[in-house]
N, C-alpha and C. Protein backbone atom coordinates (compact mmCIF):
# COMPACT_ATOMS: atom_id res chain seq x y z
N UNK A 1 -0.79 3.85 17.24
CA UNK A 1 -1.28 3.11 16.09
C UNK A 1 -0.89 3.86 14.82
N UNK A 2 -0.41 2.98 13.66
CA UNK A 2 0.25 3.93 12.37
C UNK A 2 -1.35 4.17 11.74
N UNK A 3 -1.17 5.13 10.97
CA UNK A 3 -2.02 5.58 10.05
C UNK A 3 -1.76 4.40 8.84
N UNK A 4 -2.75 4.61 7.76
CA UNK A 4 -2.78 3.69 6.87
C UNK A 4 -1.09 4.54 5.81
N UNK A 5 -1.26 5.74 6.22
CA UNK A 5 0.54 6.60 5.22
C UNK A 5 1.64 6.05 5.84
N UNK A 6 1.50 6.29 7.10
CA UNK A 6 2.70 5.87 7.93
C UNK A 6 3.07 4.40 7.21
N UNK A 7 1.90 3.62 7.40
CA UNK A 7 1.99 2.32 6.89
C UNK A 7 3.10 1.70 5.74
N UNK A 8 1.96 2.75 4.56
CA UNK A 8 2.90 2.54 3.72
C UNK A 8 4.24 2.85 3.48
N UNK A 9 4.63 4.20 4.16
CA UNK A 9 5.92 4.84 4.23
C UNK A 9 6.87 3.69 4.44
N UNK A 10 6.80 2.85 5.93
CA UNK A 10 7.31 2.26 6.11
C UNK A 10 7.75 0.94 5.36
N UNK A 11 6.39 0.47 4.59
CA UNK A 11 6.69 -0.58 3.50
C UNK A 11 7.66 -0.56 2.53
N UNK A 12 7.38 1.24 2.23
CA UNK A 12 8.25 1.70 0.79
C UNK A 12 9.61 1.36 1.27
N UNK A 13 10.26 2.09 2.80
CA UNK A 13 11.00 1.78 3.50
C UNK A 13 12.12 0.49 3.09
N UNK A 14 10.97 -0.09 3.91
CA UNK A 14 11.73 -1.58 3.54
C UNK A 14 12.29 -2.33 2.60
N UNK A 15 11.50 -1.88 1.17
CA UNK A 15 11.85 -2.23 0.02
C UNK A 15 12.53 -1.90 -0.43
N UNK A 16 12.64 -0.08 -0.11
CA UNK A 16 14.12 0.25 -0.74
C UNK A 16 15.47 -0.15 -0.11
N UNK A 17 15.28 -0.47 1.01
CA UNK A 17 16.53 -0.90 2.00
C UNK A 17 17.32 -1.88 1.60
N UNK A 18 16.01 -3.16 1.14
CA UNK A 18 16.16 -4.55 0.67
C UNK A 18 16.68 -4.19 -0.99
N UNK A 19 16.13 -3.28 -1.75
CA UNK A 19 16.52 -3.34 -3.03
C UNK A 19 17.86 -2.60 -3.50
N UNK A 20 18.31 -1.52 -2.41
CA UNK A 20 19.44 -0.44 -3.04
C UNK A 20 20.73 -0.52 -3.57
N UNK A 21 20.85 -1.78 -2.99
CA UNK A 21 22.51 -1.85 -3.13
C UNK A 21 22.36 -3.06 -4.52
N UNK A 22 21.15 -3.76 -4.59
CA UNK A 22 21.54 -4.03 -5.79
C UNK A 22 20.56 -3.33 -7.02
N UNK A 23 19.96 -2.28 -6.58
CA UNK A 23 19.74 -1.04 -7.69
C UNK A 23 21.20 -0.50 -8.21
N UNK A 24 21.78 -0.34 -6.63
CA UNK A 24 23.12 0.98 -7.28
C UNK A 24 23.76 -0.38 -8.36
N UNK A 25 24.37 -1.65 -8.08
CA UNK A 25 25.00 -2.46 -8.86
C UNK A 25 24.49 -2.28 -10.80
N UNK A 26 23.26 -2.74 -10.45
CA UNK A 26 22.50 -2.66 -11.92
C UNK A 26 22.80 -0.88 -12.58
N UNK A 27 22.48 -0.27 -11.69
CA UNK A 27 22.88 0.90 -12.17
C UNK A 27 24.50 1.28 -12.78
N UNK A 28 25.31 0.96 -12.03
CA UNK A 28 26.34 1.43 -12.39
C UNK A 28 27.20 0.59 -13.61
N UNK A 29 26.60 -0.74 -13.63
CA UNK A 29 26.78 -1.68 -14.75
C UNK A 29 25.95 -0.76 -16.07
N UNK A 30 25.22 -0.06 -16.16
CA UNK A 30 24.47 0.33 -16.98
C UNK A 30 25.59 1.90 -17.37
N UNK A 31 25.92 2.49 -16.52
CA UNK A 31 26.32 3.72 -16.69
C UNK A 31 28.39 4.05 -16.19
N UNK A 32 28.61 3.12 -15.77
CA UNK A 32 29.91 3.11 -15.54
C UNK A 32 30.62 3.94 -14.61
N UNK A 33 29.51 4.52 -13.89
CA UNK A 33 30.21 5.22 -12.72
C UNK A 33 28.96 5.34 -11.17
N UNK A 34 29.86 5.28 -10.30
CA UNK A 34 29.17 4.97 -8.97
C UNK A 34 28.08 5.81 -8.89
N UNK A 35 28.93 7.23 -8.67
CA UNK A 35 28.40 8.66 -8.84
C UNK A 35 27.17 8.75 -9.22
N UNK A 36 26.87 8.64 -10.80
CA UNK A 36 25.81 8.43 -11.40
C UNK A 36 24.96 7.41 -10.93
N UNK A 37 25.66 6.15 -10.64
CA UNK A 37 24.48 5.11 -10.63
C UNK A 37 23.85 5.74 -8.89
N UNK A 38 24.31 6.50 -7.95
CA UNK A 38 23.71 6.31 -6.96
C UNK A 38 22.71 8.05 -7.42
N UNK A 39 23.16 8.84 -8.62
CA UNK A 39 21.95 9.48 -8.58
C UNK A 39 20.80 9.33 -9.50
N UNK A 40 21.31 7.97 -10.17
CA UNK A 40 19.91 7.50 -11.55
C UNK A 40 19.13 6.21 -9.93
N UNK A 41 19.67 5.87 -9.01
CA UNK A 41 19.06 4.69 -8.25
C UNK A 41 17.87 5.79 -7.01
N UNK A 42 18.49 6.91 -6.67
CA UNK A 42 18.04 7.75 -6.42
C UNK A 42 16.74 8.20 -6.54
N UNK A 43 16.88 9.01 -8.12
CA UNK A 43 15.79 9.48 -8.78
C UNK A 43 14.73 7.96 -8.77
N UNK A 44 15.35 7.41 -9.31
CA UNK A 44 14.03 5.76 -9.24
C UNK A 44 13.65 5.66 -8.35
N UNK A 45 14.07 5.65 -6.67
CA UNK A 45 13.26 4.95 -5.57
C UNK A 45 12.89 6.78 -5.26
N UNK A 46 12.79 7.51 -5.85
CA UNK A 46 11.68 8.95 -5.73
C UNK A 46 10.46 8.66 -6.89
N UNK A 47 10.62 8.27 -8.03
CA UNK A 47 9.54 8.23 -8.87
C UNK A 47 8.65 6.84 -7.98
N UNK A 48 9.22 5.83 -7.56
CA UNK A 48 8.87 4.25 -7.09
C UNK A 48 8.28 5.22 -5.85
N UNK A 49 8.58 6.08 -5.11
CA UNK A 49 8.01 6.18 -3.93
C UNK A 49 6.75 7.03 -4.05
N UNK A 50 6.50 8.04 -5.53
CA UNK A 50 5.45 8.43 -5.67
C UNK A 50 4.20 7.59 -6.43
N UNK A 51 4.54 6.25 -6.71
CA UNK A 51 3.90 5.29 -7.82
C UNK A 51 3.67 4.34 -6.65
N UNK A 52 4.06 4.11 -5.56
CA UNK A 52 3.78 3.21 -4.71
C UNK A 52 1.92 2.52 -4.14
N UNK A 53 1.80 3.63 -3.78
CA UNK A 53 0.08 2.89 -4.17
C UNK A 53 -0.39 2.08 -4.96
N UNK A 54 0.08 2.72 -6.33
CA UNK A 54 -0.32 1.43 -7.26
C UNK A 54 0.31 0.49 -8.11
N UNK A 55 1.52 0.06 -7.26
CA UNK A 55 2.21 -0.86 -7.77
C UNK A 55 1.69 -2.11 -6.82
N UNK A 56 1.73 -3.39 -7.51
CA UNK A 56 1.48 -4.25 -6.68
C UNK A 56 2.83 -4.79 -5.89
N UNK A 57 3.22 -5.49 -4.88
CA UNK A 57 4.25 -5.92 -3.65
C UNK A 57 5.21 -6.89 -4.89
N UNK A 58 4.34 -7.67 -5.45
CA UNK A 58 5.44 -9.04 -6.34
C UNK A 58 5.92 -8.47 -7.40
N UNK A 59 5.18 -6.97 -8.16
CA UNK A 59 5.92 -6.48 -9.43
C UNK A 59 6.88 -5.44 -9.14
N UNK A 60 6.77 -5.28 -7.88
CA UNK A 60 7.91 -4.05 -7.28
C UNK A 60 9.14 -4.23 -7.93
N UNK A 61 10.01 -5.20 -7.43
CA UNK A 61 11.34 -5.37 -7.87
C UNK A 61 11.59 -5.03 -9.62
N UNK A 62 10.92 -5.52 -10.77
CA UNK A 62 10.40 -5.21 -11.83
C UNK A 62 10.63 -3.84 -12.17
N UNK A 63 9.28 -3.42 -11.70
CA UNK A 63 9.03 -2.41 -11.96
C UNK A 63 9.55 -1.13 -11.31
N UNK A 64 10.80 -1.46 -10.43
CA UNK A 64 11.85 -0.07 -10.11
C UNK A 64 12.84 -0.70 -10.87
N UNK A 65 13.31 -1.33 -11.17
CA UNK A 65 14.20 -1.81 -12.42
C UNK A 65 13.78 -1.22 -13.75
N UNK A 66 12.82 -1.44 -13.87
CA UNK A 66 12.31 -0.51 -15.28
C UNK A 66 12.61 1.24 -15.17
N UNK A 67 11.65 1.31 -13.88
CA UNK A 67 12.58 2.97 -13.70
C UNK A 67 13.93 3.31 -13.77
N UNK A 68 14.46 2.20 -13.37
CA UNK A 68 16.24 3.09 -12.92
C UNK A 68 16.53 2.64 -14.83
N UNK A 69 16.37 1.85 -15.98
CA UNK A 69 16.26 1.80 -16.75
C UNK A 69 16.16 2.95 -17.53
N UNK A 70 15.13 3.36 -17.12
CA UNK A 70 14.44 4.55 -17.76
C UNK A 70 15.12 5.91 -17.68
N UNK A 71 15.84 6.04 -16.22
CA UNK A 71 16.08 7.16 -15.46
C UNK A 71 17.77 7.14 -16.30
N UNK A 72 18.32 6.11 -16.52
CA UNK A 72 19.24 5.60 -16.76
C UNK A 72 19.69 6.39 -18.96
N UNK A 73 18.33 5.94 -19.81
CA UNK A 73 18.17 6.65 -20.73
C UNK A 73 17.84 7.86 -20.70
N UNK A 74 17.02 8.63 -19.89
CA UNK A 74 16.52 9.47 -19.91
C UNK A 74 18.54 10.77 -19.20
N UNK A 75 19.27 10.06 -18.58
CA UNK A 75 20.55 10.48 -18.48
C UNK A 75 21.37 10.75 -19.32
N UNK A 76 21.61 9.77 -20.30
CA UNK A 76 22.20 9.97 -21.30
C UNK A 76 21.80 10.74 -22.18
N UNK A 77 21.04 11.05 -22.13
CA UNK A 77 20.11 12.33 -23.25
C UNK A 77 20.41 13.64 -22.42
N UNK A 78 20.73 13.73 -21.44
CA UNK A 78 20.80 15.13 -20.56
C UNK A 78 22.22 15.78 -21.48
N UNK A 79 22.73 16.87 -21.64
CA UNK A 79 23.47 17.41 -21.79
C UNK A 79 24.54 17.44 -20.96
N UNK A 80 24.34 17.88 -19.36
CA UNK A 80 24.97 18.16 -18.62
C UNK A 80 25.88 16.85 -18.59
N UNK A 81 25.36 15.90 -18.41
CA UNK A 81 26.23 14.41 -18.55
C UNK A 81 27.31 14.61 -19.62
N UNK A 82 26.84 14.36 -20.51
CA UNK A 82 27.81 14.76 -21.63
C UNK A 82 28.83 15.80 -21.30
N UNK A 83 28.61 16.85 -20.72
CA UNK A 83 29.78 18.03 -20.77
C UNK A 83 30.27 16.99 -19.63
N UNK A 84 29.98 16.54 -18.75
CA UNK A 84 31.15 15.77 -17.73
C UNK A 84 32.26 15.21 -18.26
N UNK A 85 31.84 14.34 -19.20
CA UNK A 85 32.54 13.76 -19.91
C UNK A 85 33.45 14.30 -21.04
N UNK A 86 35.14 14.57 -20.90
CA UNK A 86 35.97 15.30 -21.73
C UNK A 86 35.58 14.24 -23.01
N UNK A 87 36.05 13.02 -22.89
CA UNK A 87 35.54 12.19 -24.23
C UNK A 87 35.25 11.04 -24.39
N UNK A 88 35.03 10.66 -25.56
CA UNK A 88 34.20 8.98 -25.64
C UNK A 88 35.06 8.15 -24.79
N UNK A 89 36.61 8.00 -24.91
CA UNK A 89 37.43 7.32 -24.83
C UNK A 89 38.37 7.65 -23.76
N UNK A 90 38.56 6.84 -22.21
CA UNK A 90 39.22 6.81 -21.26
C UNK A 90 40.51 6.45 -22.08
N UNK A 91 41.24 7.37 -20.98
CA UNK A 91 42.82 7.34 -21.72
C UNK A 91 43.67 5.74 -21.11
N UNK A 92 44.38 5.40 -22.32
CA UNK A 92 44.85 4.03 -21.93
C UNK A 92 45.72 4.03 -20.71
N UNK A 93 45.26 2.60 -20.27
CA UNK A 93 45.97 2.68 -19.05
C UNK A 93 46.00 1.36 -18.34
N UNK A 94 47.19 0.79 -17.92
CA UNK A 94 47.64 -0.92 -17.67
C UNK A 94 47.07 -0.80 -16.03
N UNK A 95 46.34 -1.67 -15.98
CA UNK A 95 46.46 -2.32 -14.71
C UNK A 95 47.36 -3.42 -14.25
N UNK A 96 47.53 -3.20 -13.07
CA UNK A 96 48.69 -3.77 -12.87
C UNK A 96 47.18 -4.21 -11.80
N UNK A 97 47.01 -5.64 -11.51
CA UNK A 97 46.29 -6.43 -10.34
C UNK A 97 47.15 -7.53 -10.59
N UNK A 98 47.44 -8.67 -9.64
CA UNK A 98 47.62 -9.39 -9.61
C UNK A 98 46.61 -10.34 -9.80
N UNK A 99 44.95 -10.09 -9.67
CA UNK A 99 44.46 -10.93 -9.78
C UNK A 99 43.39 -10.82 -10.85
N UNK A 100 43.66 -11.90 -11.51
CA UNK A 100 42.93 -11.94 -13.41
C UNK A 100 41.63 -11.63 -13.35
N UNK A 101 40.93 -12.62 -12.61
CA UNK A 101 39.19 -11.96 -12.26
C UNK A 101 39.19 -10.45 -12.18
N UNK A 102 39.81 -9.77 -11.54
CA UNK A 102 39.88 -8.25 -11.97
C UNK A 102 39.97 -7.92 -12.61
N UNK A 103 41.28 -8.30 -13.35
CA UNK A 103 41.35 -7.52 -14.55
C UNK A 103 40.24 -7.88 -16.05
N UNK A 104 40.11 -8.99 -15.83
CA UNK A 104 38.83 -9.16 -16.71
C UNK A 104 37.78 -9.09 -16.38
N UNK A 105 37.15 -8.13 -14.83
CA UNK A 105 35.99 -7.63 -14.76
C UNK A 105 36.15 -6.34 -15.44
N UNK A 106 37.15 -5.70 -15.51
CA UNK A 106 38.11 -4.51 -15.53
C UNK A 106 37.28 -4.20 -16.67
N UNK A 107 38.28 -5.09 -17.76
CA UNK A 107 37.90 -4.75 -19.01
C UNK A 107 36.68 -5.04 -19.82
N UNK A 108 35.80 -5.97 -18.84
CA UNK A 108 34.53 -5.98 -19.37
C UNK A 108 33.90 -4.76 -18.98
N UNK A 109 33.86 -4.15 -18.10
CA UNK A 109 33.02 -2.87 -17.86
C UNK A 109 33.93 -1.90 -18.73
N UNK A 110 35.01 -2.08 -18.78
CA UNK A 110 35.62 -0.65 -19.75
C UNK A 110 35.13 -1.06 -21.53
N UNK A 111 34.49 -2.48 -21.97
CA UNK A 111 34.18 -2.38 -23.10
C UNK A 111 32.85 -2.07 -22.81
N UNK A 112 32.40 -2.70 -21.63
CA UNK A 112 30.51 -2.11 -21.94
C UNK A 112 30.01 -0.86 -21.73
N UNK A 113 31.47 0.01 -21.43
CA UNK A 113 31.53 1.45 -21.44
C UNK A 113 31.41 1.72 -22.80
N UNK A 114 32.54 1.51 -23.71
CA UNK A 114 32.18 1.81 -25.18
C UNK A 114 31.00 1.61 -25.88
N UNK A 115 29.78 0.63 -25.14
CA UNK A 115 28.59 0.18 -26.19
C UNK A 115 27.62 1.54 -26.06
N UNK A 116 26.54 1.56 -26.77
CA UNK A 116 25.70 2.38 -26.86
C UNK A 116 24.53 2.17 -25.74
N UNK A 117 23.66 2.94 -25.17
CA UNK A 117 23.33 2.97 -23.76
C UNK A 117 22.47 2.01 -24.20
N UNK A 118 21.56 1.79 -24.95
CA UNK A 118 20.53 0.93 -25.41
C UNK A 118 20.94 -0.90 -25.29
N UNK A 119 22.06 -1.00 -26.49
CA UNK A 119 22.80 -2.45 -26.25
C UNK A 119 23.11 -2.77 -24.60
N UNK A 120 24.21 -1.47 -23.87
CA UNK A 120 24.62 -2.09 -22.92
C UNK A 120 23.69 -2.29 -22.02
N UNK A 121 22.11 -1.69 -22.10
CA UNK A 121 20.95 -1.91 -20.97
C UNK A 121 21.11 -3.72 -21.16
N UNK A 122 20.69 -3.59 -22.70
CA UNK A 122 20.04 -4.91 -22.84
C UNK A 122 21.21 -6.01 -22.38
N UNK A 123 22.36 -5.94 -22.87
CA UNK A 123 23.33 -6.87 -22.13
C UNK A 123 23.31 -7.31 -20.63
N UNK A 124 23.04 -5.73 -19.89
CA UNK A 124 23.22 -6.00 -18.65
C UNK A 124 22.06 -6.32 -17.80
N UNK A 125 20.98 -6.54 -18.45
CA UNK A 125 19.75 -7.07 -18.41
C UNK A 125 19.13 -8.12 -18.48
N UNK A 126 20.09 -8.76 -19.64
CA UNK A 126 20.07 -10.15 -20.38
C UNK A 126 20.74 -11.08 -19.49
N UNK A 127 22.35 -10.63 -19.31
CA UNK A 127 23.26 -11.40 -18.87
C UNK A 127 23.83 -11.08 -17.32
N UNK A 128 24.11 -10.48 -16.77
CA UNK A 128 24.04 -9.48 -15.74
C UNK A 128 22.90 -10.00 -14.77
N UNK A 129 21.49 -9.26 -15.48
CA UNK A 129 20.75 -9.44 -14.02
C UNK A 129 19.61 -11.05 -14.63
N UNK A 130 20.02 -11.66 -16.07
CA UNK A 130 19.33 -12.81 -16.18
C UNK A 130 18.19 -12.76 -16.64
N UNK A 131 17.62 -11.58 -17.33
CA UNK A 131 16.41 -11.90 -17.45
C UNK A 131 15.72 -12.38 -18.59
N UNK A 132 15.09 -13.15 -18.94
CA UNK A 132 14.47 -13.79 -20.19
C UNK A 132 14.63 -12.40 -21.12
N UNK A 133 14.21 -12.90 -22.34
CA UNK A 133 14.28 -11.96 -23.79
C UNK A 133 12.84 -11.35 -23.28
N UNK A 134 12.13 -11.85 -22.89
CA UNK A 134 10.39 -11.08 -22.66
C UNK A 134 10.32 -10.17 -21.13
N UNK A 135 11.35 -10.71 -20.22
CA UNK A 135 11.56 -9.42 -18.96
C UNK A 135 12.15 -8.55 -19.69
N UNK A 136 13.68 -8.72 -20.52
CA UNK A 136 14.23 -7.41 -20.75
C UNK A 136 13.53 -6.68 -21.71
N UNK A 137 12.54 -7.19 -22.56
CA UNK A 137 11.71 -6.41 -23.20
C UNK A 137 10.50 -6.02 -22.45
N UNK A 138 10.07 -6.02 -21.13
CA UNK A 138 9.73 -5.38 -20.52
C UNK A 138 9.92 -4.24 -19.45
N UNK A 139 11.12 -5.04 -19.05
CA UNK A 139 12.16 -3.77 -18.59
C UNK A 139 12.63 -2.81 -18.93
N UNK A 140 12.68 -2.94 -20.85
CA UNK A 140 12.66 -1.43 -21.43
C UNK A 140 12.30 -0.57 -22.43
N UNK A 141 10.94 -1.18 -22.02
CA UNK A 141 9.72 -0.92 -22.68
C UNK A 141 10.10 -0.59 -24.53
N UNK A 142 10.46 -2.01 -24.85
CA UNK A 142 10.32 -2.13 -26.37
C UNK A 142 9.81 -3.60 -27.06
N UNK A 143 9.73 -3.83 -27.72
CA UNK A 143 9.69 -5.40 -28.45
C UNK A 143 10.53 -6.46 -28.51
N UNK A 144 10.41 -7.49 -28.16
CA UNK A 144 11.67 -8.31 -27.82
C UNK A 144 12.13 -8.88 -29.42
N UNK A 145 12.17 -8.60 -30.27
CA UNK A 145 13.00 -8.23 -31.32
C UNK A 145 14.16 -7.40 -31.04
N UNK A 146 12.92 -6.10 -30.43
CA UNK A 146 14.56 -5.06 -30.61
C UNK A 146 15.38 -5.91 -29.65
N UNK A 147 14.87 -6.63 -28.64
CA UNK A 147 16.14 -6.93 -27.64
C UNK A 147 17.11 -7.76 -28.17
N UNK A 148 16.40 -8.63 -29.03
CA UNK A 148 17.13 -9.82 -29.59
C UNK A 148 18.42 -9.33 -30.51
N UNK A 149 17.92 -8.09 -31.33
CA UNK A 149 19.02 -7.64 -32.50
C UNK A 149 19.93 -6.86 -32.03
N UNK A 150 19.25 -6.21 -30.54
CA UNK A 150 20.22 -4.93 -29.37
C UNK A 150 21.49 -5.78 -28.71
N UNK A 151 20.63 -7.12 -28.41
CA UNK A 151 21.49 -8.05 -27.84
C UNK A 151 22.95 -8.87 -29.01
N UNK A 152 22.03 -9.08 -30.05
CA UNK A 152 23.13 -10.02 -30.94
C UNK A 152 24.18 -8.36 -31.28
N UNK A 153 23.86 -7.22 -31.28
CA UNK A 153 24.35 -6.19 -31.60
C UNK A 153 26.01 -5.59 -30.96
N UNK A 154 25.17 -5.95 -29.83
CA UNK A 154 25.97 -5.86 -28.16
C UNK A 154 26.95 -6.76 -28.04
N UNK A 155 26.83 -7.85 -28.50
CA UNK A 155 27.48 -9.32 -28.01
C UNK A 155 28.61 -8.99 -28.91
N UNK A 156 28.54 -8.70 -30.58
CA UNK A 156 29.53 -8.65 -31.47
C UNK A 156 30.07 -7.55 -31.17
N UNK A 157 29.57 -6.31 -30.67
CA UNK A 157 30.47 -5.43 -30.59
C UNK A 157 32.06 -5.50 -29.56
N UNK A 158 31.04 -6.13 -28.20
CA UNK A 158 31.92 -6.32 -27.10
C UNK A 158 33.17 -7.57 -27.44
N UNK A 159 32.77 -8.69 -28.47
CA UNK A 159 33.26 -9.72 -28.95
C UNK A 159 34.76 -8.82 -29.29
N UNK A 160 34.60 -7.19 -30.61
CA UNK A 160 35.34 -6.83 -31.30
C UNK A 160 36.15 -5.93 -30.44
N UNK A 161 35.63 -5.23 -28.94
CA UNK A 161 36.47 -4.42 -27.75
C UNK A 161 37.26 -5.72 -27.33
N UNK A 162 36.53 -6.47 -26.74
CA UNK A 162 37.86 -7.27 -26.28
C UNK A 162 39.00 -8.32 -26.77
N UNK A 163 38.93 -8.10 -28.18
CA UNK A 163 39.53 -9.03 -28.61
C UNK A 163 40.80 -8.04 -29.32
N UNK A 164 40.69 -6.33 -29.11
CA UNK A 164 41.67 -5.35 -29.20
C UNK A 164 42.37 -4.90 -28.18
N UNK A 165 43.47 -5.65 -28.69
CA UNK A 165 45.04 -5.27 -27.66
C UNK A 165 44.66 -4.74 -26.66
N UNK A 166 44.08 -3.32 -26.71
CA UNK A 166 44.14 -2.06 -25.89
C UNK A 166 42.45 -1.61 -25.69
N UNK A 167 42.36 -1.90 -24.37
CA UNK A 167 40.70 -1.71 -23.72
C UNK A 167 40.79 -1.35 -22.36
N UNK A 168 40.48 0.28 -23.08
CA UNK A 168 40.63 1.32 -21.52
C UNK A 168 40.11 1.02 -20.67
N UNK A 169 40.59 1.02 -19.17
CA UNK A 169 40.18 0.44 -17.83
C UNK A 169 39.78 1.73 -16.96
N UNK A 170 38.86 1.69 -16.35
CA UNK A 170 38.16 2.31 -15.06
C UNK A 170 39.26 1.89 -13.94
N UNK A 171 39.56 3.19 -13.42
CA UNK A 171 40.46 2.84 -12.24
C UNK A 171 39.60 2.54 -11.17
């Protein structure tokens, strides 16, 4: 017979099983590399697994989205990240795919690389994972103003990356 821990262990279990692969997605749309997104998806289903008691079952999905969010800003502020990175700007470079959907997933993640971590949450929040102006302003924990002006912010910037010749690609 499980204990009432075991219990839950196993619940947490399940949820992360069911949620990871599209944590790592959201993640790495947020941060532009696998690497990272599988150690910001990481750190979240460790904070989600110590908060588990008192999260309720229907706000779960939510509310580890808000973490990897969080875990996600709270990255970009690290230093060490930064020294990874030689510089703002991936060196130019043609893809050669034959197939266009690539290359214009290509260069949408190599412009939502250029946005600022804040805009590209909210983009990939907004449009990405769909969520009303009042989820993504709960998802990252601000006023849905800021989302609205993060968002119209985001939209023109990415409008002005892709509409320049040259928009460095993620191999």
């Amino acid at each position: 017979m499980k204990t009432e821990e075991q219990q839950r262990e196993a619940e947490f279990r399940s949820f992360a099983t069911a949620q990871r692969d599209s944590l790592r997605r959201y993640a790495y749309l947020l941060c532009g590399d696998w690497y990272e997104a599988d150690d910001i998806v990481q750190k979240a289903l460790t904070k989600m697994f110590a908060a588990w008691r008192r999260v309720e079952p229907g706000g779960a999905p939510a509310y580890v989205r808000r973490i990897v969010t969080n875990v996600y800003f709270s990255h970009r502020r690290l230093t060490w990240v930064r020294r990874e990175r030689a510089s703002d700007q991936l060196p130019v470079r043609r893809v050669d795919r034959p197939q266009e959907a690539v290359e214009t997933r290509l260069e949408l993640i190599a412009a939502l690389d250029r946005l600022p971590p804040r805009q590209r949450a909210t983009l990939v929040l907004r449009f990405w994972e769909q969520l009303s102006v009042d989820e993504t302003a709960a998802a990252m924990g601000c006023s849905t103003g800021t989302v609205k002006s993060q968002s119209a912010k985001g939209i023109a910037k990415m409008r002005d990356l892709l509409t320049d010749p040259v928009v460095p690609a993620r191999a």
